[in-house]
N, C-alpha and C. Protein backbone atom coordinates (compact mmCIF):
# COMPACT_ATOMS: atom_id res chain seq x y z
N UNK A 1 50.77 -69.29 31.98
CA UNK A 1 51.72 -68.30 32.44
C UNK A 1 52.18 -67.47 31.25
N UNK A 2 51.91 -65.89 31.51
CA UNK A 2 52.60 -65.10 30.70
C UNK A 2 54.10 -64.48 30.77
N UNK A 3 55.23 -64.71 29.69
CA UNK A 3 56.61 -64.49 29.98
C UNK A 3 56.56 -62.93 29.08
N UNK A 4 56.87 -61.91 29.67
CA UNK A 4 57.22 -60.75 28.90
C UNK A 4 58.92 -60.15 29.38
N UNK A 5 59.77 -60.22 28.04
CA UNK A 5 60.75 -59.23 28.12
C UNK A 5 60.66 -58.44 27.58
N UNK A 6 60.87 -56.89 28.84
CA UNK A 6 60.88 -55.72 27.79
C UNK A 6 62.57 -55.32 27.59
N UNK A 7 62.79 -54.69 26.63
CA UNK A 7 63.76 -54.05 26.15
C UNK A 7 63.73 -52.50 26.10
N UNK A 8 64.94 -52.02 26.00
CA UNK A 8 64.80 -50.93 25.68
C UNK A 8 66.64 -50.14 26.07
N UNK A 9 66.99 -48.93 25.61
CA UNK A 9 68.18 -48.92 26.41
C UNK A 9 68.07 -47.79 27.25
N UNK A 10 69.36 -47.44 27.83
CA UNK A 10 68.99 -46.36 28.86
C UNK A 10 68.68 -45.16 28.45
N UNK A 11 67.30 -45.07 29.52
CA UNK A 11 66.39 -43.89 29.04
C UNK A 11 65.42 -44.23 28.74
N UNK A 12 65.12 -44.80 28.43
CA UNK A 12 63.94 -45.61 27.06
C UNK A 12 62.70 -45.39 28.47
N UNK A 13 62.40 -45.88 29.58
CA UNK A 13 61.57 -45.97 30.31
C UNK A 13 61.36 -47.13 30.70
N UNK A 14 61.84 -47.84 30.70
CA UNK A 14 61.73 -49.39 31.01
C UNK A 14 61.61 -49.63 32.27
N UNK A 15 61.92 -49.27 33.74
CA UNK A 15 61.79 -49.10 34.92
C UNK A 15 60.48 -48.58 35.57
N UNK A 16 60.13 -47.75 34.38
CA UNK A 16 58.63 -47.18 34.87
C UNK A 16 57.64 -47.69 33.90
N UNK A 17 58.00 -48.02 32.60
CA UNK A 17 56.59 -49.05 32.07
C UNK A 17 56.83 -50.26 32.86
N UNK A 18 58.24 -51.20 32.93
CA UNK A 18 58.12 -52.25 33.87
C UNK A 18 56.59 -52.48 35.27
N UNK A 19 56.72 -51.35 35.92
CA UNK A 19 56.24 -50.99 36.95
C UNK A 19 54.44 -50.64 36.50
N UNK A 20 54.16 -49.81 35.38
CA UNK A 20 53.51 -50.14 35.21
C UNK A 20 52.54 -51.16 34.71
N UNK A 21 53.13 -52.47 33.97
CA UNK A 21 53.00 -53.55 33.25
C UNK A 21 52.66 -54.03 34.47
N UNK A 22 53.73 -54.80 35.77
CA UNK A 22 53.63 -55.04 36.62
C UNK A 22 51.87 -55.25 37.80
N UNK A 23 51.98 -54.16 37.60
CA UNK A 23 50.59 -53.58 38.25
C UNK A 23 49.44 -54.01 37.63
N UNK A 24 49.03 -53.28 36.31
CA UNK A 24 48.44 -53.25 35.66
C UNK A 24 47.66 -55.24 35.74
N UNK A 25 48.99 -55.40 35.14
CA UNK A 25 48.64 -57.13 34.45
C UNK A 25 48.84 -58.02 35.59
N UNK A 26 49.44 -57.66 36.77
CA UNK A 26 49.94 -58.84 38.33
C UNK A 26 50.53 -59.65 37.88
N UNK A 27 51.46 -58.95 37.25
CA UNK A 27 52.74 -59.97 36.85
C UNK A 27 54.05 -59.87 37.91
N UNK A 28 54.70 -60.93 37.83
CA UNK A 28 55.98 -60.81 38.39
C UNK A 28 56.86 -59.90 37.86
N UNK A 29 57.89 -59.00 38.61
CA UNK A 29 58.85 -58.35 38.19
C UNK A 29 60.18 -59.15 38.29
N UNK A 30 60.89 -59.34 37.50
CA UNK A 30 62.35 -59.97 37.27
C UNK A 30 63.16 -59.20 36.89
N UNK A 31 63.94 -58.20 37.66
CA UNK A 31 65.15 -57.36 37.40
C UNK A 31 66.51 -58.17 37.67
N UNK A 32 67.31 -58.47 36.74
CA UNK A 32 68.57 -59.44 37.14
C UNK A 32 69.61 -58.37 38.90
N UNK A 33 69.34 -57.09 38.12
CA UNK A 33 70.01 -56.43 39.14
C UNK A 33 69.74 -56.59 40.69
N UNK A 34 68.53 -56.31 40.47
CA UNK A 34 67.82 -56.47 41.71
C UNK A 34 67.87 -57.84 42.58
N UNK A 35 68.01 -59.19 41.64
CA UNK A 35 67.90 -60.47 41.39
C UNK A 35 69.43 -60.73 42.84
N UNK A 36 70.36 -60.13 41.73
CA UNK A 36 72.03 -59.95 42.05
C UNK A 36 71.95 -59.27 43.77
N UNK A 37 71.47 -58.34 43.54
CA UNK A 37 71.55 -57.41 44.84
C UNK A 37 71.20 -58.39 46.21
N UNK A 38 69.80 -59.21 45.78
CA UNK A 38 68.93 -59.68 47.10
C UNK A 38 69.52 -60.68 47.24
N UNK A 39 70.29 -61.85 46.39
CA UNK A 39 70.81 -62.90 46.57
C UNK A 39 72.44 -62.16 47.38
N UNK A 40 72.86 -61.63 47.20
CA UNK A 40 74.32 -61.19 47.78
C UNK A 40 73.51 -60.79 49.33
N UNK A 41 72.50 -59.66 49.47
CA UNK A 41 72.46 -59.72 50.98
C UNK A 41 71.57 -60.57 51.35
N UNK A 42 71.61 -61.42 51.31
CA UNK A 42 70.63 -62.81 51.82
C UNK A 42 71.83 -64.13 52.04
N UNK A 43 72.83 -63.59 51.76
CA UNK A 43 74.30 -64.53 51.28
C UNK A 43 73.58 -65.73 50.95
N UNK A 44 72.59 -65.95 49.94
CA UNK A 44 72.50 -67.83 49.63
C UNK A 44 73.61 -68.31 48.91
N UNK A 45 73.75 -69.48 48.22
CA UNK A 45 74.96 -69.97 47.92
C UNK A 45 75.26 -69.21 46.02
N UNK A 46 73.97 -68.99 45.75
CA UNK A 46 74.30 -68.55 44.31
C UNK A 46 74.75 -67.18 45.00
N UNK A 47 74.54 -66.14 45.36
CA UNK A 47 74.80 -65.15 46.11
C UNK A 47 76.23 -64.74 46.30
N UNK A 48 76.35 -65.69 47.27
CA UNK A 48 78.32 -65.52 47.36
C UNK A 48 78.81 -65.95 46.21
N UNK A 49 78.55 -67.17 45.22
CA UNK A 49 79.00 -67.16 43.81
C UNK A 49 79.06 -65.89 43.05
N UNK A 50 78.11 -65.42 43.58
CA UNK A 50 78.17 -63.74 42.33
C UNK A 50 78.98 -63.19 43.02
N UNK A 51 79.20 -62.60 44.05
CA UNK A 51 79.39 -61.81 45.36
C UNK A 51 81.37 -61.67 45.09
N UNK A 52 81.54 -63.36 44.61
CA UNK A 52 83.31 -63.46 44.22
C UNK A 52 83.20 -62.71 42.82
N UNK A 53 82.49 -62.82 42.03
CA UNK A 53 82.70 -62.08 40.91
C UNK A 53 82.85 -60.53 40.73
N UNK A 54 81.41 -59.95 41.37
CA UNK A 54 81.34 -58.47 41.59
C UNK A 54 82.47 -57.78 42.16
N UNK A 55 82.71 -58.71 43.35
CA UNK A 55 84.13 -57.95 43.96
C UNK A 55 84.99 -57.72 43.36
N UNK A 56 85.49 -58.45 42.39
CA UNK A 56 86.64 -58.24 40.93
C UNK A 56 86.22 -57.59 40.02
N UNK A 57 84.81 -56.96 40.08
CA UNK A 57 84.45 -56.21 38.69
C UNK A 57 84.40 -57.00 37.28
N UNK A 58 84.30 -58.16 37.78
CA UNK A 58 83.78 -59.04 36.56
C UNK A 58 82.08 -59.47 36.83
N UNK A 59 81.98 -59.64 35.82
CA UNK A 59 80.14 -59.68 35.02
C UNK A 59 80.05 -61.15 35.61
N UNK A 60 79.09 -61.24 36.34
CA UNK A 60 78.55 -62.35 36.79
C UNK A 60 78.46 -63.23 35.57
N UNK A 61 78.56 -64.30 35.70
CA UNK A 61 78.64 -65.46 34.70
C UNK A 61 76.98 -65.75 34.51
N UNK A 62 76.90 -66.17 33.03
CA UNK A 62 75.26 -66.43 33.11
C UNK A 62 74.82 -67.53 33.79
N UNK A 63 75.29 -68.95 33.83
CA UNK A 63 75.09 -69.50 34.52
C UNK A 63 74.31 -69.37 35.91
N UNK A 64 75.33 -68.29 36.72
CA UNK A 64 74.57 -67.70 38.02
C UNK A 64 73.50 -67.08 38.06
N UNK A 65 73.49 -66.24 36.74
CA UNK A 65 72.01 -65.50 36.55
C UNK A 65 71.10 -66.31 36.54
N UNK A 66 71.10 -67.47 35.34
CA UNK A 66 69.93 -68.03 35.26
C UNK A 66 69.38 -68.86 36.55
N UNK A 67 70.64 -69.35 37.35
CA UNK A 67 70.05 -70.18 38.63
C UNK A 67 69.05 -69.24 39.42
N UNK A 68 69.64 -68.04 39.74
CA UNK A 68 69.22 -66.98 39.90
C UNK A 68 67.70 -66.42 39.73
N UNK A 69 67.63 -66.52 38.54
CA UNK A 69 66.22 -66.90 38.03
C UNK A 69 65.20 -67.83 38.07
N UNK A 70 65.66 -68.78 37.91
CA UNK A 70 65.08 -69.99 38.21
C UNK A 70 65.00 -70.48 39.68
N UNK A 71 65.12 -69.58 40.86
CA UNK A 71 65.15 -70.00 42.05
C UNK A 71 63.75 -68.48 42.14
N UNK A 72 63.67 -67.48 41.70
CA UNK A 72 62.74 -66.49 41.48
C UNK A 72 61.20 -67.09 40.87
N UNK A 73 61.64 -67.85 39.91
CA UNK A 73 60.42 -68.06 39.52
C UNK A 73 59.65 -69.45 40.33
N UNK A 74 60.92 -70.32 40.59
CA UNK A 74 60.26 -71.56 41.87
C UNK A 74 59.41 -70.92 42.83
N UNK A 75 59.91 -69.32 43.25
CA UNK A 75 59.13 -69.10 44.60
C UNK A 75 57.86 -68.37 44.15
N UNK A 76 57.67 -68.46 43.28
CA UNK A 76 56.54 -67.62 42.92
C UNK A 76 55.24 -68.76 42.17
N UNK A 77 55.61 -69.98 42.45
CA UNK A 77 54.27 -70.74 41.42
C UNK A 77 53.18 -70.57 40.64
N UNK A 78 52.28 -69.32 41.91
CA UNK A 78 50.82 -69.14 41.39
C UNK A 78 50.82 -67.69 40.60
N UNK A 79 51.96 -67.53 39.86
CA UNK A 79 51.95 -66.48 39.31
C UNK A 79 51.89 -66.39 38.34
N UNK A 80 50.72 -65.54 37.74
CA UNK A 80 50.35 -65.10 36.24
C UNK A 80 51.03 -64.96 34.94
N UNK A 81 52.45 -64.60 35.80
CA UNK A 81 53.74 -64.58 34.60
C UNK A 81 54.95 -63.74 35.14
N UNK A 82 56.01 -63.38 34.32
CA UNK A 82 56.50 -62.50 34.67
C UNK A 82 57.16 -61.44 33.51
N UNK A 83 57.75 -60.23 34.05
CA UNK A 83 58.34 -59.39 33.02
C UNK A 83 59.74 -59.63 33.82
N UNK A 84 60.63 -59.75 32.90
CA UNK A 84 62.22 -59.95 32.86
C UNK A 84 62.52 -58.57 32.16
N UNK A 85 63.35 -57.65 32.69
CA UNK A 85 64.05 -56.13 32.49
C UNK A 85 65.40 -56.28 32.92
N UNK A 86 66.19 -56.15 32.24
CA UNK A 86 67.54 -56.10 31.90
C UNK A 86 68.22 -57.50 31.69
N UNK A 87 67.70 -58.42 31.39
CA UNK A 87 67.99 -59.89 30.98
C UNK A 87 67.04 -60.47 30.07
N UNK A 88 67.51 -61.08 28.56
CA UNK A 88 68.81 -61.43 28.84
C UNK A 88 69.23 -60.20 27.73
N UNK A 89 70.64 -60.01 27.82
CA UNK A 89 71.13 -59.47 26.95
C UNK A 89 72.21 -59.57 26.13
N UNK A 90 72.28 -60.95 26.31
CA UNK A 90 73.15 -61.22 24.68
C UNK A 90 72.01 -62.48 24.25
N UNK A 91 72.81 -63.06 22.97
CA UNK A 91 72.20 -64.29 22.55
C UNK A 91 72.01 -65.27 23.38
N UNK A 92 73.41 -65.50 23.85
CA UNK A 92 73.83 -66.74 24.80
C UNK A 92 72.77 -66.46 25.84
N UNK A 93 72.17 -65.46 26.29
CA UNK A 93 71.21 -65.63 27.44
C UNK A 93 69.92 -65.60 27.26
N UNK A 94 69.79 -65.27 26.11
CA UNK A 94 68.43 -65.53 25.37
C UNK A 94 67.99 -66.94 25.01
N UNK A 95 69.10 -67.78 24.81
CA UNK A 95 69.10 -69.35 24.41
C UNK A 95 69.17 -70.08 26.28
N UNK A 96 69.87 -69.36 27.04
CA UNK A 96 70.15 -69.89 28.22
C UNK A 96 68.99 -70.16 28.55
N UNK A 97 67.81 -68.52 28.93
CA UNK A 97 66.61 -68.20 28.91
C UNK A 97 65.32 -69.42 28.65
N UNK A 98 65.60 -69.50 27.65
CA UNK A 98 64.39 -70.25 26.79
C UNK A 98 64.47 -71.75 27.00
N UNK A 99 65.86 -72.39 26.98
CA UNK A 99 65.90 -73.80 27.98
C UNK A 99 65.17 -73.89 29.01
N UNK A 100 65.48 -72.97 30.17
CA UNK A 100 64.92 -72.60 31.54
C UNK A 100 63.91 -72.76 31.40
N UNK A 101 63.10 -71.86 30.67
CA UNK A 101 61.66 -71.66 30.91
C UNK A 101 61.28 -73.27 30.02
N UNK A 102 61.57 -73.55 29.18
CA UNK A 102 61.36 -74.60 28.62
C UNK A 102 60.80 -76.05 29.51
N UNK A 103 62.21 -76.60 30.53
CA UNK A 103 62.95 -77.11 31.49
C UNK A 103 61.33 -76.63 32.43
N UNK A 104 60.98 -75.46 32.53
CA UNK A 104 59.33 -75.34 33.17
C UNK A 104 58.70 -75.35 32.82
N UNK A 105 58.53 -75.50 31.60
CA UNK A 105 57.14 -76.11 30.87
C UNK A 105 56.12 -74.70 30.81
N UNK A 106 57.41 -73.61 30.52
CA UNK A 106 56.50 -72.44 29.99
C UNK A 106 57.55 -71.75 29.05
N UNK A 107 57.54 -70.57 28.32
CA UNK A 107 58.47 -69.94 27.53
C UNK A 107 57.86 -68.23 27.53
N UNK A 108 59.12 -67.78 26.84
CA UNK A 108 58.81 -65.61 26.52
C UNK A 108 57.92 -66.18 25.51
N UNK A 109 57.07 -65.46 25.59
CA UNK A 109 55.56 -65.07 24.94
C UNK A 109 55.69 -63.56 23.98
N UNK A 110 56.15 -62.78 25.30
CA UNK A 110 56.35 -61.34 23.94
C UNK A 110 57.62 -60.88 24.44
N UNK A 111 58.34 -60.26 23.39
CA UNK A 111 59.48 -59.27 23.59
C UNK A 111 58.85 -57.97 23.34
N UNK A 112 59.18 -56.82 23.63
CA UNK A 112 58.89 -55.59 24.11
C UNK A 112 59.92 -54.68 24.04
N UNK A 113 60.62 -54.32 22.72
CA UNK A 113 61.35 -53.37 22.41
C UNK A 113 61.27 -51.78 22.43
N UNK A 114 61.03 -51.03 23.29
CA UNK A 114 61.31 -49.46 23.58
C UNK A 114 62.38 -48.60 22.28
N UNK A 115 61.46 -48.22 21.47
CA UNK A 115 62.66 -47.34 20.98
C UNK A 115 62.24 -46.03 20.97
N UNK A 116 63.20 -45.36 21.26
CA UNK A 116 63.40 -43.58 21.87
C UNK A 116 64.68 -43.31 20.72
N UNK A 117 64.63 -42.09 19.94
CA UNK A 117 65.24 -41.60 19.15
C UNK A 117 66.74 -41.10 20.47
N UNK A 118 68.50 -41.40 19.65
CA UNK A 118 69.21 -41.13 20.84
C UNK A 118 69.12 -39.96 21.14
N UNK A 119 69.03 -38.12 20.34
CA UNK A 119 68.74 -37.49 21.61
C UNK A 119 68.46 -37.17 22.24
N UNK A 120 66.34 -37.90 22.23
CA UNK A 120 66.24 -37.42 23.38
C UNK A 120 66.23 -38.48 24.38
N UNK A 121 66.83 -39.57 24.16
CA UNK A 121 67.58 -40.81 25.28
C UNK A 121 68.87 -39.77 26.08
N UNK A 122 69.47 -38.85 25.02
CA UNK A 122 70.64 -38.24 25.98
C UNK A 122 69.67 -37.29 26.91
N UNK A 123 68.72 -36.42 26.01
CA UNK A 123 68.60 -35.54 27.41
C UNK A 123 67.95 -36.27 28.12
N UNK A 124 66.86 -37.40 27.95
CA UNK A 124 66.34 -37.74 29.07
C UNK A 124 67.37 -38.07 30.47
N UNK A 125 68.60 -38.72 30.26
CA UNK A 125 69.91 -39.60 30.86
C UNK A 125 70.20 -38.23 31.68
N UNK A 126 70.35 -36.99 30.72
CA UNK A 126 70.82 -36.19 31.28
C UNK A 126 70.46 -35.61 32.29
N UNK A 127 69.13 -35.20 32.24
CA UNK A 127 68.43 -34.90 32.88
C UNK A 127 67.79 -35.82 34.91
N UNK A 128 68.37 -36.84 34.26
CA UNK A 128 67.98 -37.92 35.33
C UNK A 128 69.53 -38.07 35.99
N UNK A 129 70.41 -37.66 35.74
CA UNK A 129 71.71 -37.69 36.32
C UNK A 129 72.03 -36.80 37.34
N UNK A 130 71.29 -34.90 36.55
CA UNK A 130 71.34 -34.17 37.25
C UNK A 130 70.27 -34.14 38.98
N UNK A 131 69.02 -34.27 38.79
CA UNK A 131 67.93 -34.60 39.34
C UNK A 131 68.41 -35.98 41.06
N UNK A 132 69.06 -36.86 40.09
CA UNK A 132 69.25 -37.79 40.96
C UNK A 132 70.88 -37.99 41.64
N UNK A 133 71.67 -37.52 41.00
CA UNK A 133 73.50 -37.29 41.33
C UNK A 133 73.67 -38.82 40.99
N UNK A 134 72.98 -39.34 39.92
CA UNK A 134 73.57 -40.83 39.18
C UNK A 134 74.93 -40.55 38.96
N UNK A 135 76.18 -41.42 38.06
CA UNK A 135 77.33 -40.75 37.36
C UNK A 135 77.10 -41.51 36.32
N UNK A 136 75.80 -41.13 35.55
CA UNK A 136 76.18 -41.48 34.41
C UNK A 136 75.12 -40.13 33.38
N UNK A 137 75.75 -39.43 34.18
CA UNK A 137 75.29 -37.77 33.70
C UNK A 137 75.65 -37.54 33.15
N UNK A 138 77.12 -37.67 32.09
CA UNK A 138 77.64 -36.76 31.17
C UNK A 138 77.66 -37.57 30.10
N UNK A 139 77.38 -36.35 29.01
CA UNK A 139 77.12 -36.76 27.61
C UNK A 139 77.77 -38.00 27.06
N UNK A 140 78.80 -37.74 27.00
CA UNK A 140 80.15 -39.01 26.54
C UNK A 140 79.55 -40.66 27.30
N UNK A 141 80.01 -40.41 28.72
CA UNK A 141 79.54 -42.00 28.95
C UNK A 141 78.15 -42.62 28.68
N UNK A 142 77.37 -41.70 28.85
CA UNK A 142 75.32 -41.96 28.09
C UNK A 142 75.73 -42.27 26.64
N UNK A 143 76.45 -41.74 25.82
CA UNK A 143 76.71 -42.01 24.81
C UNK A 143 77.41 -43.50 24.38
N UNK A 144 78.05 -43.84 25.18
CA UNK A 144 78.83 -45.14 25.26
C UNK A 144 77.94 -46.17 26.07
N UNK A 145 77.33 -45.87 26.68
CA UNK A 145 76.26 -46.82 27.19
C UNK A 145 75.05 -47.02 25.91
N UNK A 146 74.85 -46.38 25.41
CA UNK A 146 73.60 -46.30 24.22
C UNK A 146 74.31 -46.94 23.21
N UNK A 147 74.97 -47.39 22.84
CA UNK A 147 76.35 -47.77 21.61
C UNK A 147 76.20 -48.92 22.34
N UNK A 148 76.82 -49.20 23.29
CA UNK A 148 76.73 -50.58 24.37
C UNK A 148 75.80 -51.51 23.49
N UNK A 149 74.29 -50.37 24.73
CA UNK A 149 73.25 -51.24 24.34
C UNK A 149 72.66 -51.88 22.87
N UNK A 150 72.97 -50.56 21.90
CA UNK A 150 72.94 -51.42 20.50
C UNK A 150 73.35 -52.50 20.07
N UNK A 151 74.85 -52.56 20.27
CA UNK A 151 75.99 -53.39 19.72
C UNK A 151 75.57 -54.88 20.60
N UNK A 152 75.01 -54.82 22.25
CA UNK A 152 74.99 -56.20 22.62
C UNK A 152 73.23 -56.92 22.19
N UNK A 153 72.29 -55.92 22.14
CA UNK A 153 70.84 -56.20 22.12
C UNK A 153 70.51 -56.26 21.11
N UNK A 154 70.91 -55.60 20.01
CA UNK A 154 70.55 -56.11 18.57
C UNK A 154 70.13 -57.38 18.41
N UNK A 155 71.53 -58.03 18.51
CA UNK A 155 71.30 -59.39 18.34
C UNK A 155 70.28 -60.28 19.36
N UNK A 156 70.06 -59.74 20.53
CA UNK A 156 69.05 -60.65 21.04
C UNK A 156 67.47 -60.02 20.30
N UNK A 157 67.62 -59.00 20.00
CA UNK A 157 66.48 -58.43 19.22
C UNK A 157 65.92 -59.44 18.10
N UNK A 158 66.80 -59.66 17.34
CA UNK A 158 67.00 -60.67 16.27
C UNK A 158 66.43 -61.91 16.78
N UNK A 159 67.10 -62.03 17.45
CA UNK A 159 67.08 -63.74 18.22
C UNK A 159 65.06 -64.00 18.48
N UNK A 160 64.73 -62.95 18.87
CA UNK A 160 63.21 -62.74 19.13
C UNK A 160 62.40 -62.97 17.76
N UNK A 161 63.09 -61.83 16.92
CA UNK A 161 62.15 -61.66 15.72
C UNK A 161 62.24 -62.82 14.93
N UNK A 162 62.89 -63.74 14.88
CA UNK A 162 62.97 -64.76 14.13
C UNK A 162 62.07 -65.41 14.61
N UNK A 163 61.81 -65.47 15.58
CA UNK A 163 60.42 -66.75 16.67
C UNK A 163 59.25 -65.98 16.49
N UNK A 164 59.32 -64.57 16.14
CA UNK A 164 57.93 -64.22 15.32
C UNK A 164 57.53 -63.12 16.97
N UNK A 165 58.06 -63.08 17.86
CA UNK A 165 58.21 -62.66 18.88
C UNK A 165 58.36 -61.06 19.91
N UNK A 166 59.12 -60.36 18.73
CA UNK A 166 59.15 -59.15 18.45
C UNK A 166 58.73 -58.13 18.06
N UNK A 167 58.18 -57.28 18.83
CA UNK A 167 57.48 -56.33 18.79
C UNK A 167 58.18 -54.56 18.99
N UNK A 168 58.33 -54.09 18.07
CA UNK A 168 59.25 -52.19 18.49
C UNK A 168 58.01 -51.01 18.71
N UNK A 169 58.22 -50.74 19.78
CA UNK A 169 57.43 -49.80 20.50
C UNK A 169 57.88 -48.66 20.64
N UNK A 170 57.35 -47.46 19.80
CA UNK A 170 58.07 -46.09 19.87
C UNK A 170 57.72 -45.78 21.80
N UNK A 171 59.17 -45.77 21.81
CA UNK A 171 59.07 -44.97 23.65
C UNK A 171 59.27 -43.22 23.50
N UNK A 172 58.74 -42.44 22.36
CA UNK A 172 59.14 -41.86 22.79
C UNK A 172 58.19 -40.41 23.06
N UNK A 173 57.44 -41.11 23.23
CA UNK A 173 56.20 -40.29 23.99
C UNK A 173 55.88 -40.17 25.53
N UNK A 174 55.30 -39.76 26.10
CA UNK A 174 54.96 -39.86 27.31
C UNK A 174 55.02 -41.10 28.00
N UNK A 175 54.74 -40.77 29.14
CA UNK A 175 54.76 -42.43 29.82
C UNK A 175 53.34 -42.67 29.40
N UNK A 176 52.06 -42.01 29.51
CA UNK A 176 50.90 -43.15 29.28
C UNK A 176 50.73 -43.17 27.93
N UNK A 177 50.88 -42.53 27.17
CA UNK A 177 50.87 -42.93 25.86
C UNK A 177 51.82 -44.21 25.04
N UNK A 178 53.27 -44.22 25.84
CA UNK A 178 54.08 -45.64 25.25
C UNK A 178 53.14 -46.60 26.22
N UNK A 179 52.51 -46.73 27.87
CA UNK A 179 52.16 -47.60 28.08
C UNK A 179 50.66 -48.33 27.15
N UNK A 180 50.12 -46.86 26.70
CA UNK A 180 48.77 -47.67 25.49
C UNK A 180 49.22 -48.18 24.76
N UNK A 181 50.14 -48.02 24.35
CA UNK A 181 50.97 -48.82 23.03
C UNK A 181 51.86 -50.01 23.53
N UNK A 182 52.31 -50.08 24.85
CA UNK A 182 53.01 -51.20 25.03
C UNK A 182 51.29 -52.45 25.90
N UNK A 183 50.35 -51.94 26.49
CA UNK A 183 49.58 -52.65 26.28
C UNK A 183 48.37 -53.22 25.88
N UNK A 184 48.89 -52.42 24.18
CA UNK A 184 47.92 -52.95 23.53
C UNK A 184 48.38 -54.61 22.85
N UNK A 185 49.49 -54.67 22.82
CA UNK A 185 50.18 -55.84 22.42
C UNK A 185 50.18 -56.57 23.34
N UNK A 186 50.43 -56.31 25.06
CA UNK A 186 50.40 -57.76 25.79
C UNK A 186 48.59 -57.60 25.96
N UNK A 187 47.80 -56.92 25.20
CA UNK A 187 46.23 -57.19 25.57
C UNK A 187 46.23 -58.54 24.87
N UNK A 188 46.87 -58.59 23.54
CA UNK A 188 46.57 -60.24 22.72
C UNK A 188 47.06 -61.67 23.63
N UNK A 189 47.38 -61.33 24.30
CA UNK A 189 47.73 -62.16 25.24
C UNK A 189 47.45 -62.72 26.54
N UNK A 190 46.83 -61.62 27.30
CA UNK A 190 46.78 -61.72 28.56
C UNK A 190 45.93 -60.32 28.68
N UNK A 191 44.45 -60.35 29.50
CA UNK A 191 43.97 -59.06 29.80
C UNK A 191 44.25 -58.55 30.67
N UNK A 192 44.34 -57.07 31.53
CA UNK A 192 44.61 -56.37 32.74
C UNK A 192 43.97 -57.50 34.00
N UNK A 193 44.22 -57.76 35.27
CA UNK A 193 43.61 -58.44 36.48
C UNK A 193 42.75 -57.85 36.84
């Protein structure tokens, strides 16, 4: 089994190389959001656990995530691997992470860092705000979200490169050009299906 997390912050393309990785390699997709979303309307019991949190505007506890996860990857057995996108993102869930997969008798294989110079992460944001009526269209909060993402992912960045794990991928080319470059690195690993 192949474990890929990609990284990257908003803008970077991570939603659409995800998608293409996905395809490409028949890997599992693991979006925590998405993860969050299907367990709340499915009400299972981790579900309504998050479900009390969200309602208060507090951050789901990792704990829930990882069950979360680990109930994603039970249902999936015969699967090739998966890519995890937007988890984990601190340390603590990077260590949470690696128990888990451990605990299954598999582990992350590659990290997959996206880096896009910030302005054109702003106009891309910007541009995708206007296009889509997101609210996270204006300069200032894209700006505070990109600061975010530094200040919490660094350190899981770190946490990677020390295990020899880490890989920085200029995103800031086209989409098929970052995807030749993002799989030429999971080629050492795992070929296209």
């Amino acid at each position: 089994m192949f474990n890929l997390v990609l990284f990257g912050p908003p803008g970077s393309g991570k939603g659409t190389q995800s998608a293409n990785i996905v395809t490409t390699y028949q890997l599992q997709h693991i979006s925590t959001g998405d993860l969050l979303r299907d367990e709340v309307s499915r009400q299972t019991p981790l579900g309504v656990e998050a479900k009390k949190y969200m309602d208060q505007g507090l951050l789901v506890p990792d704990e829930v995530v990882i069950g979360m996860i680990s109930s994603k990857i039970d249902e999936s057995p015969e699967a090739r691997g998966f890519v995890f996108d937007g988890f984990p993102r601190t340390r603590a869930q990077a260590e949470a992470l690696d128990k888990l997969l451990e605990f299954k008798q598999t582990q992350i294989d590659l990290v997959l860092a996206l880096e896009v110079p910030e302005p054109q992460l702003i106009t891309r944001l910007v541009g995708r705000g206007q296009s889509s009526g997101r609210s996270d269209d204006n300069e200032e909060v894209i700006i505070k979200r990109i600061k975010e993402y530094h200040s919490k992912t660094e350190p899981v960045a770190g946490y990677y490169h020390t295990q020899g794990k880490l890989e920085r991928i200029k995103g800031d080319g086209g989409i098929d050009d970052t995807f030749k470059l993002l799989s030429k690195e999971i080629d050492n690993y795992l070929l296209p299906a």
